[in-house]
C-alpha atoms as a PDB file:
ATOM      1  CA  UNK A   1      99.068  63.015 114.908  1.00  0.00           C
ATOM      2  CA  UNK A   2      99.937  64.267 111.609  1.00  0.00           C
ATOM      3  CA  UNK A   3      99.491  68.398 110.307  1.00  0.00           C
ATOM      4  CA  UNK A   4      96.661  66.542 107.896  1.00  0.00           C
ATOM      5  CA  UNK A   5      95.387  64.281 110.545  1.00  0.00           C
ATOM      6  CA  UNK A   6      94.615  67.316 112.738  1.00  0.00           C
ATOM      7  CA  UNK A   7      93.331  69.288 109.935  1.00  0.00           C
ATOM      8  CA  UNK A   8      91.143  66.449 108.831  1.00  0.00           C
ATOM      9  CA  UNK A   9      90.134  66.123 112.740  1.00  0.00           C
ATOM     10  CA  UNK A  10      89.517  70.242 113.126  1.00  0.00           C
ATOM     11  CA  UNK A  11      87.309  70.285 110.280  1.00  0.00           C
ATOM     12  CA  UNK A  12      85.146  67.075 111.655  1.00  0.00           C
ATOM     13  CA  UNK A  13      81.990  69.687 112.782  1.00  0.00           C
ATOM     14  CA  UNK A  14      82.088  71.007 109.245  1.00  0.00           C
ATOM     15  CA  UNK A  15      82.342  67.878 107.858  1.00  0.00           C
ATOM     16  CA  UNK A  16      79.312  66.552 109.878  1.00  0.00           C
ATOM     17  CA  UNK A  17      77.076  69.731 107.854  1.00  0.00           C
ATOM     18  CA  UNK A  18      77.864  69.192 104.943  1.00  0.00           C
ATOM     19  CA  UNK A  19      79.243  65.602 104.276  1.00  0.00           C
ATOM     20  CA  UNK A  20      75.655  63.543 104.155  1.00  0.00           C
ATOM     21  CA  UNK A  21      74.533  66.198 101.158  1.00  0.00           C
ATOM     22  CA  UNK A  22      78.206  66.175  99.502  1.00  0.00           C
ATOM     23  CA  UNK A  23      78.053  62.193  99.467  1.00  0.00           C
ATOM     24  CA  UNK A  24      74.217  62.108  98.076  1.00  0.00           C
ATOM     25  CA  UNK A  25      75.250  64.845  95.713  1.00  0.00           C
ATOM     26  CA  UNK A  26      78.646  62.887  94.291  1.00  0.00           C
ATOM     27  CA  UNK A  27      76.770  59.560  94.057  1.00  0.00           C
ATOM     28  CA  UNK A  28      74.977  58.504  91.157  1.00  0.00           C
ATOM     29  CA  UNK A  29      73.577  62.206  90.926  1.00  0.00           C
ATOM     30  CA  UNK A  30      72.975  64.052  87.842  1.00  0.00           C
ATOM     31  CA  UNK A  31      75.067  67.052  86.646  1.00  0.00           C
ATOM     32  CA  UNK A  32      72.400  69.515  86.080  1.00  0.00           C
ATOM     33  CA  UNK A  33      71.213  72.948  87.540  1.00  0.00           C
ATOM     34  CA  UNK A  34      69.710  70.930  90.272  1.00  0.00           C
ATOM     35  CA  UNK A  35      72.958  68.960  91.592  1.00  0.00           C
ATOM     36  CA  UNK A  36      74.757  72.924  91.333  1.00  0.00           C
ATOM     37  CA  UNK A  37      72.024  74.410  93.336  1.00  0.00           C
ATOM     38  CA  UNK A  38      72.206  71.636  96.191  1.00  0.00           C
ATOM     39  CA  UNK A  39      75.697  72.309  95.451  1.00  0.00           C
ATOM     40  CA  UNK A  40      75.742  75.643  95.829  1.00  0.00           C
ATOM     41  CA  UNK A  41      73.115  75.370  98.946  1.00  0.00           C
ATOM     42  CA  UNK A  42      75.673  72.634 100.827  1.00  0.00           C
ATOM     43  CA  UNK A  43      78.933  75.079 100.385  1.00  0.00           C
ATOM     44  CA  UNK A  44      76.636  78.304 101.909  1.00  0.00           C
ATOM     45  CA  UNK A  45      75.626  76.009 104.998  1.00  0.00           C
ATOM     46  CA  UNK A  46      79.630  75.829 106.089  1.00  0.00           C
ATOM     47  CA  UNK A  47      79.740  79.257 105.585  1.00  0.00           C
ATOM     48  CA  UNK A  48      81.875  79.707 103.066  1.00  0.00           C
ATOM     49  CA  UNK A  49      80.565  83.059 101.602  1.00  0.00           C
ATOM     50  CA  UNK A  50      78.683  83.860  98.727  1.00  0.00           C
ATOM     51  CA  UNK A  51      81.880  85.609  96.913  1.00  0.00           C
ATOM     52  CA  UNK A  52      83.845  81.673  96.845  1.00  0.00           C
ATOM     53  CA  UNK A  53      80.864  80.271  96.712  1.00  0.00           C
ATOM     54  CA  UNK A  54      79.835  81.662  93.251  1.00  0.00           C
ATOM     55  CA  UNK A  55      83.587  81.435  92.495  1.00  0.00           C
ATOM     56  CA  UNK A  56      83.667  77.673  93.156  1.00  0.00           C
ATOM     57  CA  UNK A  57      80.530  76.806  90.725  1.00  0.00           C
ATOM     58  CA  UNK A  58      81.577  79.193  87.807  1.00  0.00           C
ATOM     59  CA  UNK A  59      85.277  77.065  88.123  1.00  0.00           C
ATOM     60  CA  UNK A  60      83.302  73.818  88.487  1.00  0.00           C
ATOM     61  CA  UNK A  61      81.280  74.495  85.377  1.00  0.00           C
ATOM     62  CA  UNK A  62      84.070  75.673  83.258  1.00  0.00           C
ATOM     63  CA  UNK A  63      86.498  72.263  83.863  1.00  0.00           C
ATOM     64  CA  UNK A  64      83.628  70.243  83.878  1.00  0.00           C
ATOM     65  CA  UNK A  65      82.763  71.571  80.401  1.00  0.00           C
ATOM     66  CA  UNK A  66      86.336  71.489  79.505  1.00  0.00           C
ATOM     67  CA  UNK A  67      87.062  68.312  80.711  1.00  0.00           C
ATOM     68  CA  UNK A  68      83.783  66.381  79.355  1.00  0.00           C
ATOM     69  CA  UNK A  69      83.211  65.351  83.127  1.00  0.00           C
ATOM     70  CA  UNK A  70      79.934  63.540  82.631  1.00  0.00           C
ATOM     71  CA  UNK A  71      80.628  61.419  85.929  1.00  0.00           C
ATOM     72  CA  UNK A  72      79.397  63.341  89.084  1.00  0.00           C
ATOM     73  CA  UNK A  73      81.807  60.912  91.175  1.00  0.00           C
ATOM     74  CA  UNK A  74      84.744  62.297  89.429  1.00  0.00           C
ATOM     75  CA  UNK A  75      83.424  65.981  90.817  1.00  0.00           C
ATOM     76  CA  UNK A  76      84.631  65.603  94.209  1.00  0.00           C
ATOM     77  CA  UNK A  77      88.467  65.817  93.588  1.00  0.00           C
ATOM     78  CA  UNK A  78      88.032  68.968  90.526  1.00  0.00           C
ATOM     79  CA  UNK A  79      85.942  70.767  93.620  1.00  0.00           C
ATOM     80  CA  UNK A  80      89.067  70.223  95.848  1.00  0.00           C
ATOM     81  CA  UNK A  81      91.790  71.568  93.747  1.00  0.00           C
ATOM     82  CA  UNK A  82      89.321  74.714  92.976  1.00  0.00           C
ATOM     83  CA  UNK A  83      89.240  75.120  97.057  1.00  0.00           C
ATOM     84  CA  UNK A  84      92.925  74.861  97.331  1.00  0.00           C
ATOM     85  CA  UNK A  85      93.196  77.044  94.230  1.00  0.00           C
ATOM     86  CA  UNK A  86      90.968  80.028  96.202  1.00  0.00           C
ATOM     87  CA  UNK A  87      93.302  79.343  98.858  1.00  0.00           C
ATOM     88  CA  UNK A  88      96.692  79.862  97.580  1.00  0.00           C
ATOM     89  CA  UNK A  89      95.507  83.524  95.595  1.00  0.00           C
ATOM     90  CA  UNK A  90      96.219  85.058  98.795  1.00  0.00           C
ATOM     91  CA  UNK A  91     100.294  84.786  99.116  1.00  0.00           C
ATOM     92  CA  UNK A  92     101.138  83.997 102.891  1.00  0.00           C
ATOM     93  CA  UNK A  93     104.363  85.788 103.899  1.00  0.00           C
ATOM     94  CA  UNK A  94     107.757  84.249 103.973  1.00  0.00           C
ATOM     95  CA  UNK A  95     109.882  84.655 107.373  1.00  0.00           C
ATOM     96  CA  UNK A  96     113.126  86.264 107.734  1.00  0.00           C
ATOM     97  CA  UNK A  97     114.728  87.405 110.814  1.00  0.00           C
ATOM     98  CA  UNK A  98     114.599  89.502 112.733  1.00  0.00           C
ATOM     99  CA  UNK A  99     110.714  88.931 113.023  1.00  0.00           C
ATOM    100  CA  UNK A 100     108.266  91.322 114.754  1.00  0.00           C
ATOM    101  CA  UNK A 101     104.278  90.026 114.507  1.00  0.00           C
ATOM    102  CA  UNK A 102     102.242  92.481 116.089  1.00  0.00           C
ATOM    103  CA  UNK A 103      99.036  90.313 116.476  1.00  0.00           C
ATOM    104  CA  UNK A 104      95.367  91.984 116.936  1.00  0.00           C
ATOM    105  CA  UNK A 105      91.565  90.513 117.544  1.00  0.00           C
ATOM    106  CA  UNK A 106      88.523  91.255 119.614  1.00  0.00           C
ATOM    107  CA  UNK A 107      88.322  89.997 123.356  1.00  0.00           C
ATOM    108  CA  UNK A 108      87.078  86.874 123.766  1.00  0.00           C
ATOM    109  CA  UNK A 109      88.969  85.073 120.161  1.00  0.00           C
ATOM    110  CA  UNK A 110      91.703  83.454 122.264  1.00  0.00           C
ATOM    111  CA  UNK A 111      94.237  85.969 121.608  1.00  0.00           C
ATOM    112  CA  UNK A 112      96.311  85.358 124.647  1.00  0.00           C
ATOM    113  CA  UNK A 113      96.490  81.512 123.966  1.00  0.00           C
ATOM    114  CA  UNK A 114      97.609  81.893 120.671  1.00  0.00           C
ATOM    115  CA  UNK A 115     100.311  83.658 121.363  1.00  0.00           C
ATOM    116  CA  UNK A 116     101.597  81.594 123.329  1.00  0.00           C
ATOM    117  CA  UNK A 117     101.050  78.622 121.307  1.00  0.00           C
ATOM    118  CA  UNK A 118     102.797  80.723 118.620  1.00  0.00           C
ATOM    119  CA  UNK A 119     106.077  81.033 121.008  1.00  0.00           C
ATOM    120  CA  UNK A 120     106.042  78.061 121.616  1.00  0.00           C
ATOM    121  CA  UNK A 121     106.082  76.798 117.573  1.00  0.00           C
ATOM    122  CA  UNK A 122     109.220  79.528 117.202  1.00  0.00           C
ATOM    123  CA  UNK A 123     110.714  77.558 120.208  1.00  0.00           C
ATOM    124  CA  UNK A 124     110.796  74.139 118.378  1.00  0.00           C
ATOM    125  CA  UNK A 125     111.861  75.538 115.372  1.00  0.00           C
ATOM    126  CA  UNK A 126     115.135  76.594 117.229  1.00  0.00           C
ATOM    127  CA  UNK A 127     113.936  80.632 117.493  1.00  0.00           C
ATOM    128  CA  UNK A 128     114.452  82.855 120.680  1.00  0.00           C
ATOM    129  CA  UNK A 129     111.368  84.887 121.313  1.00  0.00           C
ATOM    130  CA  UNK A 130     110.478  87.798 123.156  1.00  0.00           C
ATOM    131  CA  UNK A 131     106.695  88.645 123.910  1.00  0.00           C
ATOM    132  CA  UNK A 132     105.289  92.634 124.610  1.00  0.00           C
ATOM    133  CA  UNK A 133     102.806  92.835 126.683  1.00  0.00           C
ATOM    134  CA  UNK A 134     100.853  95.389 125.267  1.00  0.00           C
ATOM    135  CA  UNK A 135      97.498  95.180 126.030  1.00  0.00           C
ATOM    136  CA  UNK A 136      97.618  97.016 129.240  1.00  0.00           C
ATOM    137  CA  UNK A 137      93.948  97.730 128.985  1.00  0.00           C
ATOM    138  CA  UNK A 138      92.456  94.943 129.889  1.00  0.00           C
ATOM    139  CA  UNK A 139      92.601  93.650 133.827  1.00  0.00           C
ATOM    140  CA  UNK A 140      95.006  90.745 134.101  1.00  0.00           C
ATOM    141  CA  UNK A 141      95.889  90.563 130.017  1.00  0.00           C
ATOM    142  CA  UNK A 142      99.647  90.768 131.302  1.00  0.00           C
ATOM    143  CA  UNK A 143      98.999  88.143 133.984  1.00  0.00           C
ATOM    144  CA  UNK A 144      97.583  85.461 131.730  1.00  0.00           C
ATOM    145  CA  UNK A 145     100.680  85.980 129.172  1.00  0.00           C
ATOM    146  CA  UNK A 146     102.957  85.489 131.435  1.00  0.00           C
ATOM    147  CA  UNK A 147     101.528  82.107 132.258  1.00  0.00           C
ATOM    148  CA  UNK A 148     101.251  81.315 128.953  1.00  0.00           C
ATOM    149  CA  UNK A 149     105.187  82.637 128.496  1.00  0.00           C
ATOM    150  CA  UNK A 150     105.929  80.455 131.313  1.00  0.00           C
ATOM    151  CA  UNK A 151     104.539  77.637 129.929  1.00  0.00           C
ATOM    152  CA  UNK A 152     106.637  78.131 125.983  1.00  0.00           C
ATOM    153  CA  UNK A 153     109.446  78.950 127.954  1.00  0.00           C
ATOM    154  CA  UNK A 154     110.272  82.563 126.316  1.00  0.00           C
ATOM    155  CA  UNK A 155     110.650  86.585 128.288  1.00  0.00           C
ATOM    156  CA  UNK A 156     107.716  88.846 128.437  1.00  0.00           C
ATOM    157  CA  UNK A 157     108.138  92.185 128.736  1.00  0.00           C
ATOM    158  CA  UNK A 158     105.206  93.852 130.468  1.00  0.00           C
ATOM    159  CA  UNK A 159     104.414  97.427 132.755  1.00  0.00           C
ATOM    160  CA  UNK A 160     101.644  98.186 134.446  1.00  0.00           C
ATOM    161  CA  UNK A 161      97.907  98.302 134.058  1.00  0.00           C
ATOM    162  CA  UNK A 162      97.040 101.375 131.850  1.00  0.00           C
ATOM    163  CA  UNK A 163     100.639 101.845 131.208  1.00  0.00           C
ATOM    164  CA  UNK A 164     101.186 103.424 127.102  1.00  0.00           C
ATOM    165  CA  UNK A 165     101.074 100.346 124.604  1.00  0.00           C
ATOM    166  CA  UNK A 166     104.196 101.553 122.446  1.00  0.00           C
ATOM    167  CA  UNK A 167     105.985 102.513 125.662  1.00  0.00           C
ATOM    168  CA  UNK A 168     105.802  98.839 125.810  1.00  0.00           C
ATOM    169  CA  UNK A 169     106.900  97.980 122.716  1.00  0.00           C
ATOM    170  CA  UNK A 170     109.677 100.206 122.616  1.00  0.00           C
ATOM    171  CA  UNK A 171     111.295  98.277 125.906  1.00  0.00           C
ATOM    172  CA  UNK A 172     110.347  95.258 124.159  1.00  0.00           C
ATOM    173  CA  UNK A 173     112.652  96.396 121.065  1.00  0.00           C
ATOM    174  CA  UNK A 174     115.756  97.435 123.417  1.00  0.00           C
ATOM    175  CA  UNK A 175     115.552  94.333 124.736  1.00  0.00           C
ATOM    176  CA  UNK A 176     115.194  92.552 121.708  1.00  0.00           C
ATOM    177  CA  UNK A 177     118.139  94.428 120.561  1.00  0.00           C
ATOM    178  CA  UNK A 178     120.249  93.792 123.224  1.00  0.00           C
ATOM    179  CA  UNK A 179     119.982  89.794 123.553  1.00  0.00           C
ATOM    180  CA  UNK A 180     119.841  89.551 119.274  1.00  0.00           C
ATOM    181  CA  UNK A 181     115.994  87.632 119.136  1.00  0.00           C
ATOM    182  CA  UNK A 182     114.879  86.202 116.808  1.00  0.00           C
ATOM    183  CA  UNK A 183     111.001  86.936 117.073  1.00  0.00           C
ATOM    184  CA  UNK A 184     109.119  89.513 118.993  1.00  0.00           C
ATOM    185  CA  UNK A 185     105.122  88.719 119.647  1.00  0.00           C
ATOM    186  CA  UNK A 186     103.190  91.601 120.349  1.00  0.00           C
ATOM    187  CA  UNK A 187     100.049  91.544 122.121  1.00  0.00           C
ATOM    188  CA  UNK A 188      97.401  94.056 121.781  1.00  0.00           C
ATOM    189  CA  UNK A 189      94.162  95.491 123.272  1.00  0.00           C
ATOM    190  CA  UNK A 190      90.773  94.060 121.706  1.00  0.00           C
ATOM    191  CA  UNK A 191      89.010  96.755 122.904  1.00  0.00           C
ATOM    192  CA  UNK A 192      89.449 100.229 124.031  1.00  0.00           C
ATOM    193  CA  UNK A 193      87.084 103.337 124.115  1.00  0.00           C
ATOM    194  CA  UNK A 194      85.896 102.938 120.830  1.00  0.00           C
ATOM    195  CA  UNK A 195      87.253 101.709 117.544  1.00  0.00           C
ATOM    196  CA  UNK A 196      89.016 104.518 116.284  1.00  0.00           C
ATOM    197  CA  UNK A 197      90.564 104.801 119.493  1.00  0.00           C
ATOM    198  CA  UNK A 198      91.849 101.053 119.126  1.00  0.00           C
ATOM    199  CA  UNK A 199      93.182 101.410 115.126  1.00  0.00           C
ATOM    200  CA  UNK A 200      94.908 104.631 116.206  1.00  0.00           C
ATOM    201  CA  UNK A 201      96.266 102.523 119.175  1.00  0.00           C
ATOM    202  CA  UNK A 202      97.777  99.915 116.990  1.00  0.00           C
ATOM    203  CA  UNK A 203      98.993 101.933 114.531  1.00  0.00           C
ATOM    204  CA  UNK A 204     101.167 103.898 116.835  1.00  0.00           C
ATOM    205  CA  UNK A 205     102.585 100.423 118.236  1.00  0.00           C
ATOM    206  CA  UNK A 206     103.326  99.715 114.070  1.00  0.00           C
ATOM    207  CA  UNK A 207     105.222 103.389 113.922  1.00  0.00           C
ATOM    208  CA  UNK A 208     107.524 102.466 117.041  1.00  0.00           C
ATOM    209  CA  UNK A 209     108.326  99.306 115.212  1.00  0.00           C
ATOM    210  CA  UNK A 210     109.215 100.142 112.100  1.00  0.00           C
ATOM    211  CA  UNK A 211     111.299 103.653 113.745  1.00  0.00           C
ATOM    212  CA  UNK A 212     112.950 101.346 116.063  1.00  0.00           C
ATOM    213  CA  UNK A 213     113.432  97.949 114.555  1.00  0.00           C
ATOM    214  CA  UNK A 214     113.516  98.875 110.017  1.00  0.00           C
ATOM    215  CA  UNK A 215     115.582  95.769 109.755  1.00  0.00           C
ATOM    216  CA  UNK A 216     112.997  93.488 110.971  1.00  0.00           C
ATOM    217  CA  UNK A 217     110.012  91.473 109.125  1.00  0.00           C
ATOM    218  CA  UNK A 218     107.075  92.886 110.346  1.00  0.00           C
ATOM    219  CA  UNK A 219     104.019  91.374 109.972  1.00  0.00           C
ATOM    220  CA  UNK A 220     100.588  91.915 111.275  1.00  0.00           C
ATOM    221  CA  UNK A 221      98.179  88.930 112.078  1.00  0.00           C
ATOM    222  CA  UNK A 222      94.838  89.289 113.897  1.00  0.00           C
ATOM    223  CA  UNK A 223      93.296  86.294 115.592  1.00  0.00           C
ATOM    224  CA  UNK A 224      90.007  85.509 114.671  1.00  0.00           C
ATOM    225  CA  UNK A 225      87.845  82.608 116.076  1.00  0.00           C
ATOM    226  CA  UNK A 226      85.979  80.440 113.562  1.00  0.00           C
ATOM    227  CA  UNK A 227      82.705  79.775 115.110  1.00  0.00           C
ATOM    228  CA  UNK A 228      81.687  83.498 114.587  1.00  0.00           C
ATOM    229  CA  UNK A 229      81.714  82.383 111.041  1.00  0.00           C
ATOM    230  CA  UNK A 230      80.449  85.714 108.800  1.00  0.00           C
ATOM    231  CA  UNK A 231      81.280  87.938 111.405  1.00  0.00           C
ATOM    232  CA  UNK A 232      84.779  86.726 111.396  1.00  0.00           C
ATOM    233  CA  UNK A 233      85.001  87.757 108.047  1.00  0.00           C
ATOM    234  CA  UNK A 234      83.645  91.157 109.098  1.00  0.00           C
ATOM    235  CA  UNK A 235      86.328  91.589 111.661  1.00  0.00           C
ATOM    236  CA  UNK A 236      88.816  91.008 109.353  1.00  0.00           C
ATOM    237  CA  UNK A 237      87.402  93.710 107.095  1.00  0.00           C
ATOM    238  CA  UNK A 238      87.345  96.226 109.701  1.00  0.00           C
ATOM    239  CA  UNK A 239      91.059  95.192 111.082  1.00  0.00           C
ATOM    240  CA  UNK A 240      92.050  95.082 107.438  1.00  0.00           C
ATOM    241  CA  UNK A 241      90.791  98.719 106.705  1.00  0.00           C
ATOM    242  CA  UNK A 242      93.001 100.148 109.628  1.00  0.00           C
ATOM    243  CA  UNK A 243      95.849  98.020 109.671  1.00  0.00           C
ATOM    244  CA  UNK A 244      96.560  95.829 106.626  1.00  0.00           C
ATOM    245  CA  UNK A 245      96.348  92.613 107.403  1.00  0.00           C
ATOM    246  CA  UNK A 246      99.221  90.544 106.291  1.00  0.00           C
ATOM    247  CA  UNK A 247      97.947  87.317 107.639  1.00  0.00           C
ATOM    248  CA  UNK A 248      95.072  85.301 109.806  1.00  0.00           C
ATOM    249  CA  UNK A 249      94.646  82.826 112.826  1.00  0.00           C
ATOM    250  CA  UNK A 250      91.836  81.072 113.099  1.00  0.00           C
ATOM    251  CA  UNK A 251      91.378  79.650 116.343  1.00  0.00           C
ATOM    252  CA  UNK A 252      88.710  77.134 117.671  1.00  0.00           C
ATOM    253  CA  UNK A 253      88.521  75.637 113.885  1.00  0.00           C
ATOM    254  CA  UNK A 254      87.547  71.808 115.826  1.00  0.00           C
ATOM    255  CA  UNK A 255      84.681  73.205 117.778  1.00  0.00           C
ATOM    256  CA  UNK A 256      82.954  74.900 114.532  1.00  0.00           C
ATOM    257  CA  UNK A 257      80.602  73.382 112.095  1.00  0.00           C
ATOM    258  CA  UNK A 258      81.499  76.835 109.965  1.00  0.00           C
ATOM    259  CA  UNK A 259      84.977  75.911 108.909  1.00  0.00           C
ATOM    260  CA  UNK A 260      84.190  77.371 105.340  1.00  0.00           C
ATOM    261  CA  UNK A 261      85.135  81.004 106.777  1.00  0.00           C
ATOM    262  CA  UNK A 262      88.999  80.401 105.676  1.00  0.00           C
ATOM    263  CA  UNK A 263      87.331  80.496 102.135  1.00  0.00           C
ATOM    264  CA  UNK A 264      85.275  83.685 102.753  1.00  0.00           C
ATOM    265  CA  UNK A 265      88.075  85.296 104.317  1.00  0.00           C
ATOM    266  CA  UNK A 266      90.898  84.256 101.322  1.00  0.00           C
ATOM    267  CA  UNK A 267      88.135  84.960  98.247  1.00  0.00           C
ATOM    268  CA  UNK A 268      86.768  88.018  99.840  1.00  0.00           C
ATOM    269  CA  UNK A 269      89.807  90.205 101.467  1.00  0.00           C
ATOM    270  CA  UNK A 270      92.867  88.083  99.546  1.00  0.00           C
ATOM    271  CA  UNK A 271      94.164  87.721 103.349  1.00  0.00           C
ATOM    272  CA  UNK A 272      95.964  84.617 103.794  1.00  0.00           C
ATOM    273  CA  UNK A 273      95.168  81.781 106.661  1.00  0.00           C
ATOM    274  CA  UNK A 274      98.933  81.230 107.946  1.00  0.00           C
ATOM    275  CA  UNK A 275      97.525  79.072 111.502  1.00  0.00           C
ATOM    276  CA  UNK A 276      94.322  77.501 112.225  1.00  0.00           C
ATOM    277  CA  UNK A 277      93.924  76.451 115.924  1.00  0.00           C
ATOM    278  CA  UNK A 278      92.447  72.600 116.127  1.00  0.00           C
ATOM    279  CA  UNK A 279      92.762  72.360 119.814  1.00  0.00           C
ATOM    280  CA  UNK A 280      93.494  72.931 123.402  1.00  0.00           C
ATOM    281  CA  UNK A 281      97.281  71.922 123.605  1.00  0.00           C
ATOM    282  CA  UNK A 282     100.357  73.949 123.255  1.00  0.00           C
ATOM    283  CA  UNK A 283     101.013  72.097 119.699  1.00  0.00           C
ATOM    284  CA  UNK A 284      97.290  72.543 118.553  1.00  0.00           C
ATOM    285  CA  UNK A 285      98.379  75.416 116.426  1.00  0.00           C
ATOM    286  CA  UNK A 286      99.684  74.509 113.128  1.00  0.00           C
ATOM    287  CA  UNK A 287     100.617  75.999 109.539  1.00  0.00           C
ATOM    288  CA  UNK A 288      97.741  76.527 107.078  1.00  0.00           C
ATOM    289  CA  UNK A 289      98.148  73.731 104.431  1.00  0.00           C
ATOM    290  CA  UNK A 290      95.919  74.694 101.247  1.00  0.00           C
ATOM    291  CA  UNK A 291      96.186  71.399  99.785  1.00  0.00           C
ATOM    292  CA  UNK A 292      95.344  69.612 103.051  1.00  0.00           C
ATOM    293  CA  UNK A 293      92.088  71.797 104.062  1.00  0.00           C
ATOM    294  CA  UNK A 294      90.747  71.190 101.052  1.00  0.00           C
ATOM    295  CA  UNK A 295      91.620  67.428 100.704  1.00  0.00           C
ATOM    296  CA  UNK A 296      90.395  66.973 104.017  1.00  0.00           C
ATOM    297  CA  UNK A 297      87.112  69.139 103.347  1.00  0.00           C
ATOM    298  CA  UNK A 298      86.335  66.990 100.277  1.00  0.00           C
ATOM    299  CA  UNK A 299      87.526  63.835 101.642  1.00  0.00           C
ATOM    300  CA  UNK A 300      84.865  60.884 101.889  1.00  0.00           C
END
């Protein structure tokens, strides 16, 4: 299956919402205040946020005015460029190696799966990766990496339950150092005491990087899972607050009917989708397409 097939096929709960009212709305409607406020009622249904919401209707009023649209038929493909328009104003980062992601998200988001399914993408693209196991709070986080490791075929570096997070990391760099990789993943807690205890947490794992490793990229992603919908977006605030973001994963896009969060999250923070997950498989994480999501959002 193709990157748009699966997009296309990730999006299919969100489509379901919204599709019957964006098919009534671009047939033989009227454009008047009444076809934008069944508009603007259909895009807040698949969650997209009132912030892109109002974004997408003041666009879609000013080239419909601009281009004498008087055909509500010929809406449908103006409303997808605006999408992948929102989309593309936040800048996703380009790769250079070394590479260090240090990747972040609440229990329960499918954290440990996606890193894994990360490796595994570095893998086929010909990259040697190393993985920290760093959240040494949580009972059996190491345990379920390694499996996960196992499966991409890559080294884990791990200690002991309750063992110091950057102590970690810093093995993680030495050995990074010493066999020249090309990526290092590193996990983190999604919960400790309390949240100030966390951010300080991972921004102590961000100083040992960038004393130990200044050559490398380093990026931070945290892994959110779409059918939280607004409070996705919330976590992302939060995260962004204490870490600056550089990028996010959505995970479980295909079992959502609230796909519109990658346009909350983009319009809102200016954060940057880089993976969506659209499945259970190894290869069910793939690179954020702008131009597909919002093809495949607005297709028929």
């Amino acid at each position: 299956m193709g990157l748009f097939a699966k997009i296309k096929e990730g999006l299919k709960k969100t489509k379901e919402t919204i599709s019957y009212r964006l098919n009534k709305l671009f047939t033989g409607g009227v454009l008047n205040d009444e076809f934008y406020d069944e508009l603007e009622e259909t895009l807040i249904v698949s969650d997209i946020g009132s912030e892109a919401t109002e974004r997408i209707l003041e666009d879609l009023r000013e080239v419909v005015d601009e281009k004498h649209i008087r055909d509500v038929s010929k809406v449908r493909d103006e409303l997808a460029v605006i999408i992948e328009n929102i989309l593309d104003s936040a800048e996703k980062p380009e790769y250079s190696y070394p590479l260090v992601i240090m990747i972040s998200g609440v229990n329960g988001v499918g954290k440990t799966t996606t890193i894994g399914k990360l490796a595994h993408k570095f893998v086929a693209e010909k990259k040697s990766v190393t993985i920290a196991a760093a959240d040494t709070f949580r009972a059996a986080a190491a345990e379920q990496l390694t499996v996960w490791a196992d499966r991409a075929g890559v080294r884990i570096i791990k200690q002991g339950e309750g063992a110091d997070p950057a102590a970690v990391v810093y093995d993680a760099i030495a050995s990074v150092k010493s066999k020249k990789t090309d990526v290092l993943l590193i996990d983190t807690a999604g919960r400790l005491h309390n949240k100030a205890n966390l951010m300080n947490e991972l921004n102590k794992i961000a100083r040992v990087v960038e004393r130990e490793m200044p050559e490398a990229l380093f990026l931070n992603y945290l892994v959110i899972d779409a059918t939280t919908g607004q409070n996705g977006v919330s976590q992302a605030d939060l995260f962004n607050e204490s870490t600056d973001l550089d990028g996010i994963i959505l995970t479980k896009l295909d079992g959502t009917a609230k796909g519109g969060i990658v346009l909350a999250i983009t319009e809102e923070l200016q954060i940057p989708v880089v993976y969506v997950g659209v499945g259970e498989g190894i290869d069910d994480l793939i690179d954020f397409n702008s131009r597909d999501f919002a093809m495949a959002l607005m297709s028929e």
